[in-house]
PDB file of N, CA and C in Angstrom:
ATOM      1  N   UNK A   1       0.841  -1.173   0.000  1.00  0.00           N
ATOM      2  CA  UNK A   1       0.000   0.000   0.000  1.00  0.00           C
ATOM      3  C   UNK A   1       0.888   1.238   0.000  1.00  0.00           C
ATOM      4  N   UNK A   2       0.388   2.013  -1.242  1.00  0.00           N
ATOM      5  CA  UNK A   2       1.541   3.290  -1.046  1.00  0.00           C
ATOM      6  C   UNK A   2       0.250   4.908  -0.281  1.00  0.00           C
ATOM      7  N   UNK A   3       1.642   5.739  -0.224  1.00  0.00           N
ATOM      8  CA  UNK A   3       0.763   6.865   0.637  1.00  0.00           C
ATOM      9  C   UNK A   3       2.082   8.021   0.375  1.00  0.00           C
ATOM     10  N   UNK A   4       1.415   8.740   0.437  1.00  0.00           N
ATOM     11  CA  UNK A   4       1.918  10.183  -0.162  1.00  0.00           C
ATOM     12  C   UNK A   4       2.332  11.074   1.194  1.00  0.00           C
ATOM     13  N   UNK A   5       3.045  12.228   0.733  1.00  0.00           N
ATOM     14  CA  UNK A   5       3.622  12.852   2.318  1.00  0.00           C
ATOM     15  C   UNK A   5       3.741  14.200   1.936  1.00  0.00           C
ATOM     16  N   UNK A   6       3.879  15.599   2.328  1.00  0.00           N
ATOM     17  CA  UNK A   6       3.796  16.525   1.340  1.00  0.00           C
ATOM     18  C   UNK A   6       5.331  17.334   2.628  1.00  0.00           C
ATOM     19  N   UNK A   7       6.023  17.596   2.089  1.00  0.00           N
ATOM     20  CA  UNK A   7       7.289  18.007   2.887  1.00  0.00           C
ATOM     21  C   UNK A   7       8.122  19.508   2.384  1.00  0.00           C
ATOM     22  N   UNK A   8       8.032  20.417   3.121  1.00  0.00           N
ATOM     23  CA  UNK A   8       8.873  22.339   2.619  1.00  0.00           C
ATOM     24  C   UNK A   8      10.297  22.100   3.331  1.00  0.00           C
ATOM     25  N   UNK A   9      10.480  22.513   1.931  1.00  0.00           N
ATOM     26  CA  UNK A   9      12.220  22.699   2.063  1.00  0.00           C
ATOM     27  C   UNK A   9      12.468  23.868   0.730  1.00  0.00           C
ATOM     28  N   UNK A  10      13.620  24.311   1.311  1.00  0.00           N
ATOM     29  CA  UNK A  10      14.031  25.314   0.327  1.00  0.00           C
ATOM     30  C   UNK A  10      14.040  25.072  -1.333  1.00  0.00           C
ATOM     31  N   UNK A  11      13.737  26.252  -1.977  1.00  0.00           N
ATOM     32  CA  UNK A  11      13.560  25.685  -3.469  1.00  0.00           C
ATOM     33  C   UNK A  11      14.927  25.290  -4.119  1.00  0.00           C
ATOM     34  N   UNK A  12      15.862  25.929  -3.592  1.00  0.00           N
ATOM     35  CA  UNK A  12      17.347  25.553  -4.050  1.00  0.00           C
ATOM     36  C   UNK A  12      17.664  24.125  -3.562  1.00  0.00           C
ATOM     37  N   UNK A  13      17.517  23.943  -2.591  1.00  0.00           N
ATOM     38  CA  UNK A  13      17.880  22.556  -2.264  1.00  0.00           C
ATOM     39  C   UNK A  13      16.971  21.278  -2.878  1.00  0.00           C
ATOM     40  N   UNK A  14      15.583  21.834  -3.042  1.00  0.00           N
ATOM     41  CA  UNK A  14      15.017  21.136  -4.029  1.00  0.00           C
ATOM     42  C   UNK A  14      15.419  20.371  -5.442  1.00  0.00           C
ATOM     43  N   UNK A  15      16.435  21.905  -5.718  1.00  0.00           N
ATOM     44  CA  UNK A  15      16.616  22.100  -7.608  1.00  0.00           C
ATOM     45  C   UNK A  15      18.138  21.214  -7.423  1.00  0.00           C
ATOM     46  N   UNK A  16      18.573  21.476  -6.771  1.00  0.00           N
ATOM     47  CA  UNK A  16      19.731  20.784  -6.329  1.00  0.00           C
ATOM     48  C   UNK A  16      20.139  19.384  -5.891  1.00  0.00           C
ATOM     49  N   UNK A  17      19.469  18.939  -4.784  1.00  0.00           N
ATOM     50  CA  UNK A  17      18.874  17.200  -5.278  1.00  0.00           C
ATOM     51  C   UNK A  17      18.463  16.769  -6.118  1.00  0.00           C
ATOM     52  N   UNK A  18      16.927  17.169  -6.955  1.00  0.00           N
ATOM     53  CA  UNK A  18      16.554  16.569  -7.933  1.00  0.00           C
ATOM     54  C   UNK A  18      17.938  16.379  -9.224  1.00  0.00           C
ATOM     55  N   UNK A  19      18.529  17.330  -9.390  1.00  0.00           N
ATOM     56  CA  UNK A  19      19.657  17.841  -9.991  1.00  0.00           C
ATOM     57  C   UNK A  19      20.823  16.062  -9.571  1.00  0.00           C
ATOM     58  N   UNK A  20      20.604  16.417  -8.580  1.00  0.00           N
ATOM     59  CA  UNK A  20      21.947  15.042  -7.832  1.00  0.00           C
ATOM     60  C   UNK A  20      21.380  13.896  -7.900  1.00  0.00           C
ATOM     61  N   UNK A  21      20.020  13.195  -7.931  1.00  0.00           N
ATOM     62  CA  UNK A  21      19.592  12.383  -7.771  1.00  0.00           C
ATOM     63  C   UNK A  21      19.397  11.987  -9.031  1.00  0.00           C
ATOM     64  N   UNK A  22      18.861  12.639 -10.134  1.00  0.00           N
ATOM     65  CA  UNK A  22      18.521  12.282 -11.388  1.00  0.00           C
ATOM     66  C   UNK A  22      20.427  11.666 -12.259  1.00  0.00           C
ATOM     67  N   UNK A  23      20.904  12.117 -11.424  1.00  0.00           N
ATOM     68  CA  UNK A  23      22.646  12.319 -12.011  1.00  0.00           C
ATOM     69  C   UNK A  23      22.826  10.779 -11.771  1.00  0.00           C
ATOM     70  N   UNK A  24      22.109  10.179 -10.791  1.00  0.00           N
ATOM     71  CA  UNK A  24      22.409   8.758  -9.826  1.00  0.00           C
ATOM     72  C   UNK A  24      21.462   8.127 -10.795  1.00  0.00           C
ATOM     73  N   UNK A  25      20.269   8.568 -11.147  1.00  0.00           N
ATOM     74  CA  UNK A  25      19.002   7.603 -12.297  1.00  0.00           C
ATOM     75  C   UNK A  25      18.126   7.159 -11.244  1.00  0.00           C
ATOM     76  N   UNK A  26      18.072   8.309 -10.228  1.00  0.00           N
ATOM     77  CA  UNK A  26      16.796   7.988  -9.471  1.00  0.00           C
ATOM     78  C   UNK A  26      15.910   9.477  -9.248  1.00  0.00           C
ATOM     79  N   UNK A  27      14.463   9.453  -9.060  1.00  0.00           N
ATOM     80  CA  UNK A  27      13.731  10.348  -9.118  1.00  0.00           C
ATOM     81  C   UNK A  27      13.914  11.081  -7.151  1.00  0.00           C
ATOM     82  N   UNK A  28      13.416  11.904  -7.095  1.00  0.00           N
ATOM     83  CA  UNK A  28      13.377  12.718  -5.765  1.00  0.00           C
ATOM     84  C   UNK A  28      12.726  11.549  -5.035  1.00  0.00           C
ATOM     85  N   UNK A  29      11.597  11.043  -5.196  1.00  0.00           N
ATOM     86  CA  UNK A  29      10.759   9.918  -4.420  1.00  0.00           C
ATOM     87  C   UNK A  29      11.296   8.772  -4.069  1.00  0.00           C
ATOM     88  N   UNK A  30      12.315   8.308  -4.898  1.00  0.00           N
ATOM     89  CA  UNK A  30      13.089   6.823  -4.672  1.00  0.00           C
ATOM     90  C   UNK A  30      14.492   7.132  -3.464  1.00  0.00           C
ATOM     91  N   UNK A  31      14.703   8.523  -3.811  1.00  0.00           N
ATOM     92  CA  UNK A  31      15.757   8.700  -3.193  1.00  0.00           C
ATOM     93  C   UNK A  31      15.135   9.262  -1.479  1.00  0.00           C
ATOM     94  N   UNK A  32      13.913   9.916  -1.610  1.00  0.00           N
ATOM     95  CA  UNK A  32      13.904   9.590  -0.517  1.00  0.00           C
ATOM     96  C   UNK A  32      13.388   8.420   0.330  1.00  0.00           C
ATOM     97  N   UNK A  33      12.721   7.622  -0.383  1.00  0.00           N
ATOM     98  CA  UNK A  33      12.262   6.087   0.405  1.00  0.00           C
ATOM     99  C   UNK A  33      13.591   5.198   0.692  1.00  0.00           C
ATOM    100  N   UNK A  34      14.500   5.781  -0.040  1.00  0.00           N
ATOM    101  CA  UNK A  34      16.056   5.008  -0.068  1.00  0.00           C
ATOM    102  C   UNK A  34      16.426   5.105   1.631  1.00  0.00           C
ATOM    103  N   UNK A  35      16.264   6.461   1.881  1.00  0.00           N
ATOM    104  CA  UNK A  35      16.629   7.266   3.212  1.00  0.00           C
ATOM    105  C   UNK A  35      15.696   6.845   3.864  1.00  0.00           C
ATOM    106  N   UNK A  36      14.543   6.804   3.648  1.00  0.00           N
ATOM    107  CA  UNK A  36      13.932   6.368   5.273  1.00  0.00           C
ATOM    108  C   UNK A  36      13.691   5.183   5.260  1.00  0.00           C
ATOM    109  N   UNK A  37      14.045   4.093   4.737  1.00  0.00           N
ATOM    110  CA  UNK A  37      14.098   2.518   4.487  1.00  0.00           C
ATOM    111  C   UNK A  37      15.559   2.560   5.521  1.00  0.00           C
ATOM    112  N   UNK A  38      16.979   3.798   4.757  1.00  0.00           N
ATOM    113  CA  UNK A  38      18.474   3.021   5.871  1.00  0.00           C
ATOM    114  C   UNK A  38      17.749   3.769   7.100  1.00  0.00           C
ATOM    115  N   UNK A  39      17.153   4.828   7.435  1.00  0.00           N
ATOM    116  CA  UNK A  39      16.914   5.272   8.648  1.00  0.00           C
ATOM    117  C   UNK A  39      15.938   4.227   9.468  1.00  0.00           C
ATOM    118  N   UNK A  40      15.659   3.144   9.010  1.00  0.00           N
ATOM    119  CA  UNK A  40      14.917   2.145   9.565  1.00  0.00           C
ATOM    120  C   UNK A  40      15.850   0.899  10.113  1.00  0.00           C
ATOM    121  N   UNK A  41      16.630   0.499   9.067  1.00  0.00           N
ATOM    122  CA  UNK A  41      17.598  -0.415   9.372  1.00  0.00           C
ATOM    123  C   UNK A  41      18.566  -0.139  10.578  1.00  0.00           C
ATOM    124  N   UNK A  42      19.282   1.531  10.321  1.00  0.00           N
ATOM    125  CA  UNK A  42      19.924   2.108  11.414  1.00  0.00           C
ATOM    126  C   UNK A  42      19.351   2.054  12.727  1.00  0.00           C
ATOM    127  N   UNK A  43      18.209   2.213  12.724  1.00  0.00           N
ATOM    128  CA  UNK A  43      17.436   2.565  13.595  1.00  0.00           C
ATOM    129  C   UNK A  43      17.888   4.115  14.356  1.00  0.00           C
ATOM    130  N   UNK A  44      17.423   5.407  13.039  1.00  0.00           N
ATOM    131  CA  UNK A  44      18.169   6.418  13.278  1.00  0.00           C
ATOM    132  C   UNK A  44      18.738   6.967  12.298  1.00  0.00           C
ATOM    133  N   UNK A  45      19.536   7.860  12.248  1.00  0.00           N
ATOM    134  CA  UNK A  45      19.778   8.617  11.369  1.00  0.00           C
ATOM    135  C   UNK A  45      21.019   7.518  10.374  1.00  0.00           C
ATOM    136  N   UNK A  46      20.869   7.653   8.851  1.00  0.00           N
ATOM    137  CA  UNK A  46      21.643   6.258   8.362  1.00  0.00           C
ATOM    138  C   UNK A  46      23.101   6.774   8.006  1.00  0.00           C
ATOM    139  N   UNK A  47      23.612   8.086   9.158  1.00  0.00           N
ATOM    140  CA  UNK A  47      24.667   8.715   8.529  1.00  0.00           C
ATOM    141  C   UNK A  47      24.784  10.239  10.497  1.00  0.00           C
ATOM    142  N   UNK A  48      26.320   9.902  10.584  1.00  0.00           N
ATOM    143  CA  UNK A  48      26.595  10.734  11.781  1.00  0.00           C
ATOM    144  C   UNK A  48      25.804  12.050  11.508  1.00  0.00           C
ATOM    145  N   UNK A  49      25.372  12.570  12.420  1.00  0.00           N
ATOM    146  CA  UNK A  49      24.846  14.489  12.536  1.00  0.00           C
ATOM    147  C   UNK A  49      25.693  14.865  13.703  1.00  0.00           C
ATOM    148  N   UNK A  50      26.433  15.932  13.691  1.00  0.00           N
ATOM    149  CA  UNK A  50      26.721  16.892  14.344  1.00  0.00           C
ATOM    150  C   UNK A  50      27.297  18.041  13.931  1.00  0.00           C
ATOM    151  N   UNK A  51      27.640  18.803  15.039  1.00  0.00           N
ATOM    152  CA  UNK A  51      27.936  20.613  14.772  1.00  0.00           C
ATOM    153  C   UNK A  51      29.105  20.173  14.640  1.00  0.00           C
ATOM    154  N   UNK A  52      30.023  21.171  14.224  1.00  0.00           N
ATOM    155  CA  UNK A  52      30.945  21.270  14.183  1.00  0.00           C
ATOM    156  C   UNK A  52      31.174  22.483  15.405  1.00  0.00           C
ATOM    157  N   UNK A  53      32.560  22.153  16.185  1.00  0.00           N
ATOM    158  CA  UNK A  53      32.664  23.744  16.727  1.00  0.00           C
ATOM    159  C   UNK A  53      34.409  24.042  16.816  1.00  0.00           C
ATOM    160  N   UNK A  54      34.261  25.691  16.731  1.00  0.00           N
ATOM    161  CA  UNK A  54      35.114  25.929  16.100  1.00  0.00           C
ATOM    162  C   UNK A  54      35.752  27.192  16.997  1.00  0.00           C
ATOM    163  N   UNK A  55      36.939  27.136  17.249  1.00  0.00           N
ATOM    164  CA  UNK A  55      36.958  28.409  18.344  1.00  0.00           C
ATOM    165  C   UNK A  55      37.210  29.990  17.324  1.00  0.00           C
ATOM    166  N   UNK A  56      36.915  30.792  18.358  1.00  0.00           N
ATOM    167  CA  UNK A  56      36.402  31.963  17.855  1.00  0.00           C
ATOM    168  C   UNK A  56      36.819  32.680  17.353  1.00  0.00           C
ATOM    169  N   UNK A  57      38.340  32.685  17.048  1.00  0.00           N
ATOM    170  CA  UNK A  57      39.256  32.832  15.425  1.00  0.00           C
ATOM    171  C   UNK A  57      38.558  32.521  14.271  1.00  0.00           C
ATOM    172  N   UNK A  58      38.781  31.036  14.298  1.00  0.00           N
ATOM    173  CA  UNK A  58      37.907  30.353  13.445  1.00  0.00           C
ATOM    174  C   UNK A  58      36.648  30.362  12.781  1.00  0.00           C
ATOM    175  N   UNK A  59      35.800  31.122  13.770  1.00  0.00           N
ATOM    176  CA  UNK A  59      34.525  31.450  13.659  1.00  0.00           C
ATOM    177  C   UNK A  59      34.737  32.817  12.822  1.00  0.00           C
ATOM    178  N   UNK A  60      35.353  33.467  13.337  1.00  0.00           N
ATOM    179  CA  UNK A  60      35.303  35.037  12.936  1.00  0.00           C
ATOM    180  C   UNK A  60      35.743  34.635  11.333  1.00  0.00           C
ATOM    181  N   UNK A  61      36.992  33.755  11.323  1.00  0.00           N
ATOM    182  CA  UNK A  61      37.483  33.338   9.658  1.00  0.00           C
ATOM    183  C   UNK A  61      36.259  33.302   8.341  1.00  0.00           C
ATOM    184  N   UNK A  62      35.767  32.171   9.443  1.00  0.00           N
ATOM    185  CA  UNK A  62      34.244  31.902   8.598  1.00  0.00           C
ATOM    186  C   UNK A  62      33.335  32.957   8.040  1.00  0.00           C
ATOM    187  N   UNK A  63      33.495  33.421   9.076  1.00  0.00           N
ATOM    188  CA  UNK A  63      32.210  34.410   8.976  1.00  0.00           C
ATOM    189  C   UNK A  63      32.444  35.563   7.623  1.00  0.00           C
ATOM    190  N   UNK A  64      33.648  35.979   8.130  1.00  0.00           N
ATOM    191  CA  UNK A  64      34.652  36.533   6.798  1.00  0.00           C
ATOM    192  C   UNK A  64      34.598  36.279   5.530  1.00  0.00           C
ATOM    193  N   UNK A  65      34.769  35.051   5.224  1.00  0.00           N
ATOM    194  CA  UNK A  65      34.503  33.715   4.154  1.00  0.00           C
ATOM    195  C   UNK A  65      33.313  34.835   3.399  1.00  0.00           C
ATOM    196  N   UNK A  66      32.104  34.112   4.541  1.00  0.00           N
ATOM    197  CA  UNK A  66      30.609  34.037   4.006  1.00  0.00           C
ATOM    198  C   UNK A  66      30.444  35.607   3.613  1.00  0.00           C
ATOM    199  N   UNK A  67      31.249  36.594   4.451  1.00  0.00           N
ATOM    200  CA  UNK A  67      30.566  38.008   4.108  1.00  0.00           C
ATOM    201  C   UNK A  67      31.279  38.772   2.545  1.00  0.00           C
ATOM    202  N   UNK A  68      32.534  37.679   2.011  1.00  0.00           N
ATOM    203  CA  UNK A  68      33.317  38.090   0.959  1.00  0.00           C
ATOM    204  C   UNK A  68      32.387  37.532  -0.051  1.00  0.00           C
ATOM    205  N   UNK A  69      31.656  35.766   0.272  1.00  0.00           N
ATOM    206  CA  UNK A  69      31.455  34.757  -0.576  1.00  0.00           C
ATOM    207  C   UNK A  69      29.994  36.205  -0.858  1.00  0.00           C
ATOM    208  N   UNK A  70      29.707  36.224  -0.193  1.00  0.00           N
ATOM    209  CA  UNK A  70      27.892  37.263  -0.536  1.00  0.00           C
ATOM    210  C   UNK A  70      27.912  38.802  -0.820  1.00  0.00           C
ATOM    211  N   UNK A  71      29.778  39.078  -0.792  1.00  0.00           N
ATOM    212  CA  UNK A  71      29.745  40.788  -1.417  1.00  0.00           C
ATOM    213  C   UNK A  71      29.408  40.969  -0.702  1.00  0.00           C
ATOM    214  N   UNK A  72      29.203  41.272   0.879  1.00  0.00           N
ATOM    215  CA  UNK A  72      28.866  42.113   1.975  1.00  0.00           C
ATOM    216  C   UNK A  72      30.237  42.715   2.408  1.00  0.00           C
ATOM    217  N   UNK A  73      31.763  42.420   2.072  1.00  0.00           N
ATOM    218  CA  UNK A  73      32.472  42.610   2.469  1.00  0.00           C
ATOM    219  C   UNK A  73      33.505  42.616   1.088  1.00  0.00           C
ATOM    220  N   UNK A  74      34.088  43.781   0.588  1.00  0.00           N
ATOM    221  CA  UNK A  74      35.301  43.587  -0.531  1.00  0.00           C
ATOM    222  C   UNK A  74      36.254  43.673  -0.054  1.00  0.00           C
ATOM    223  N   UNK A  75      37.298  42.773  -1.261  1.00  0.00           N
ATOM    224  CA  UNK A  75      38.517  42.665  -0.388  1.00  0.00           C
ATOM    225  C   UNK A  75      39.655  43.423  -1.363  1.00  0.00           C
ATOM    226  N   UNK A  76      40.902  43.349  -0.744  1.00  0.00           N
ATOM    227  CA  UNK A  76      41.455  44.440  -1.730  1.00  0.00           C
ATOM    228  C   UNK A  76      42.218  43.508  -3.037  1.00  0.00           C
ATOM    229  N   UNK A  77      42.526  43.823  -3.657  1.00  0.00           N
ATOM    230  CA  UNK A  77      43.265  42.743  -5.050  1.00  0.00           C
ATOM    231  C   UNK A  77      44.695  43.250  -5.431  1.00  0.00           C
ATOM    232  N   UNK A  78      45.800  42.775  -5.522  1.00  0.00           N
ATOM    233  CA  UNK A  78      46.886  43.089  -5.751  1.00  0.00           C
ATOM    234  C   UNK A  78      47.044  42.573  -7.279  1.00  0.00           C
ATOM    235  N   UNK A  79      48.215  43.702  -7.762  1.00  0.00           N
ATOM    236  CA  UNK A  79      48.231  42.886  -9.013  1.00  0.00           C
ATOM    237  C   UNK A  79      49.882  41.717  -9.010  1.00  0.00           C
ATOM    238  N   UNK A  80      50.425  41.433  -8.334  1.00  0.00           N
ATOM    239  CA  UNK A  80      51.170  40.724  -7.925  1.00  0.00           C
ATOM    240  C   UNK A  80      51.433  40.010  -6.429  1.00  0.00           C
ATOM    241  N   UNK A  81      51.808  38.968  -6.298  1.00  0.00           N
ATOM    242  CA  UNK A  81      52.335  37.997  -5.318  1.00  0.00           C
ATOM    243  C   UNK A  81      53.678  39.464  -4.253  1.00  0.00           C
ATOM    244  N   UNK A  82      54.340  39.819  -5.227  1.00  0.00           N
ATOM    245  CA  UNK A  82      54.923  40.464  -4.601  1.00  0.00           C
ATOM    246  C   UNK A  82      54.389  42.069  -4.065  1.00  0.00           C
ATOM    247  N   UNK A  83      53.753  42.268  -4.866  1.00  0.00           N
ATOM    248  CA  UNK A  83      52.729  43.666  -3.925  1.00  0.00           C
ATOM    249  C   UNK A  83      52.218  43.440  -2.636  1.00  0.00           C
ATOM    250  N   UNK A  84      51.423  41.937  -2.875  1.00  0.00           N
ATOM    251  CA  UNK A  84      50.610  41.805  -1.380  1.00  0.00           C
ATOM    252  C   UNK A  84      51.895  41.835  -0.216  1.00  0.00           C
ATOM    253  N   UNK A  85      53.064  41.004  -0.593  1.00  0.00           N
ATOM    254  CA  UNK A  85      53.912  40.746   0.331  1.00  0.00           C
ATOM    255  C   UNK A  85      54.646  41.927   0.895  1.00  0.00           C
ATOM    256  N   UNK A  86      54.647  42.873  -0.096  1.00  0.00           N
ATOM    257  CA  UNK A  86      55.840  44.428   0.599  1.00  0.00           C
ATOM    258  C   UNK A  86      54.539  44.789   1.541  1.00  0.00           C
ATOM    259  N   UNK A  87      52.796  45.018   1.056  1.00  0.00           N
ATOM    260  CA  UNK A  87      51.977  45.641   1.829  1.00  0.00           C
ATOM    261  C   UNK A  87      51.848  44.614   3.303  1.00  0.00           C
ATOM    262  N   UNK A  88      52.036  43.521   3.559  1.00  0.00           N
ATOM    263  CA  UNK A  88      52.353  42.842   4.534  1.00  0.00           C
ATOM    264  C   UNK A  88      53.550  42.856   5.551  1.00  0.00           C
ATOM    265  N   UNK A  89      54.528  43.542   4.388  1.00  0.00           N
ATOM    266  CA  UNK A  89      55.960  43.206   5.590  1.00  0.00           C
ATOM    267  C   UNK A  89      55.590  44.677   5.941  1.00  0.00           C
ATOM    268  N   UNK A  90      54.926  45.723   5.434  1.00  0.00           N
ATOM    269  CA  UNK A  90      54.803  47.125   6.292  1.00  0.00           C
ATOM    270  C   UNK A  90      53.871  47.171   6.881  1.00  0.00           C
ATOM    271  N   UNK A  91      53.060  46.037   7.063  1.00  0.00           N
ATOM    272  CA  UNK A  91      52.075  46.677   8.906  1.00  0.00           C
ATOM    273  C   UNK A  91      52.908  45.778   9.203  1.00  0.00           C
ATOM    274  N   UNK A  92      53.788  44.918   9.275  1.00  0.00           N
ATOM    275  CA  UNK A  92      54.182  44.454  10.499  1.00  0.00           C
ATOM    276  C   UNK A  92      55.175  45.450  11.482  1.00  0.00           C
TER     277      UNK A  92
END
């Protein structure tokens, strides 16, 4: 007996599985009965979950990352290996 389930998730991550799954020759539906068939066997999740943590260097790095990766933050551009390095050895 089959039965239907209706589930919100982001549209990118949508376009993006279907995208990954069809790549494998399976539809969004197979791939997820795939997952909750091992989450049955596991009894649980069929794959580790946790945070990562990261001390607060690290964090700040990240964060950096994400605010360059989204243009919230520009960075400066040298036109040589050796430009960046003279502007480095003079703040030190």
């Amino acid at each position: 007996m089959n039965t239907s389930m209706t589930i919100r998730m982001d549209s990118d991550i949508k376009l993006a599985s279907q995208e990954l799954f069809r790549s494998l020759g399976v539809d969004m539906t197979t791939a997820i009965n795939i997952f909750l068939r091992q989450a049955l066997i596991h009894g649980g999740f069929p794959f580790e979950i946790k945070q990562p943590r990261y001390n607060a260097e690290t964090e700040a790095a990240l964060q950096e990352a994400r605010d360059i990766m989204s243009g919230r933050k520009q960075v400066k551009s040298y036109a040589s290996a050796e430009e960046a390095f003279e502007e480095m050895d003079a703040e030190c």
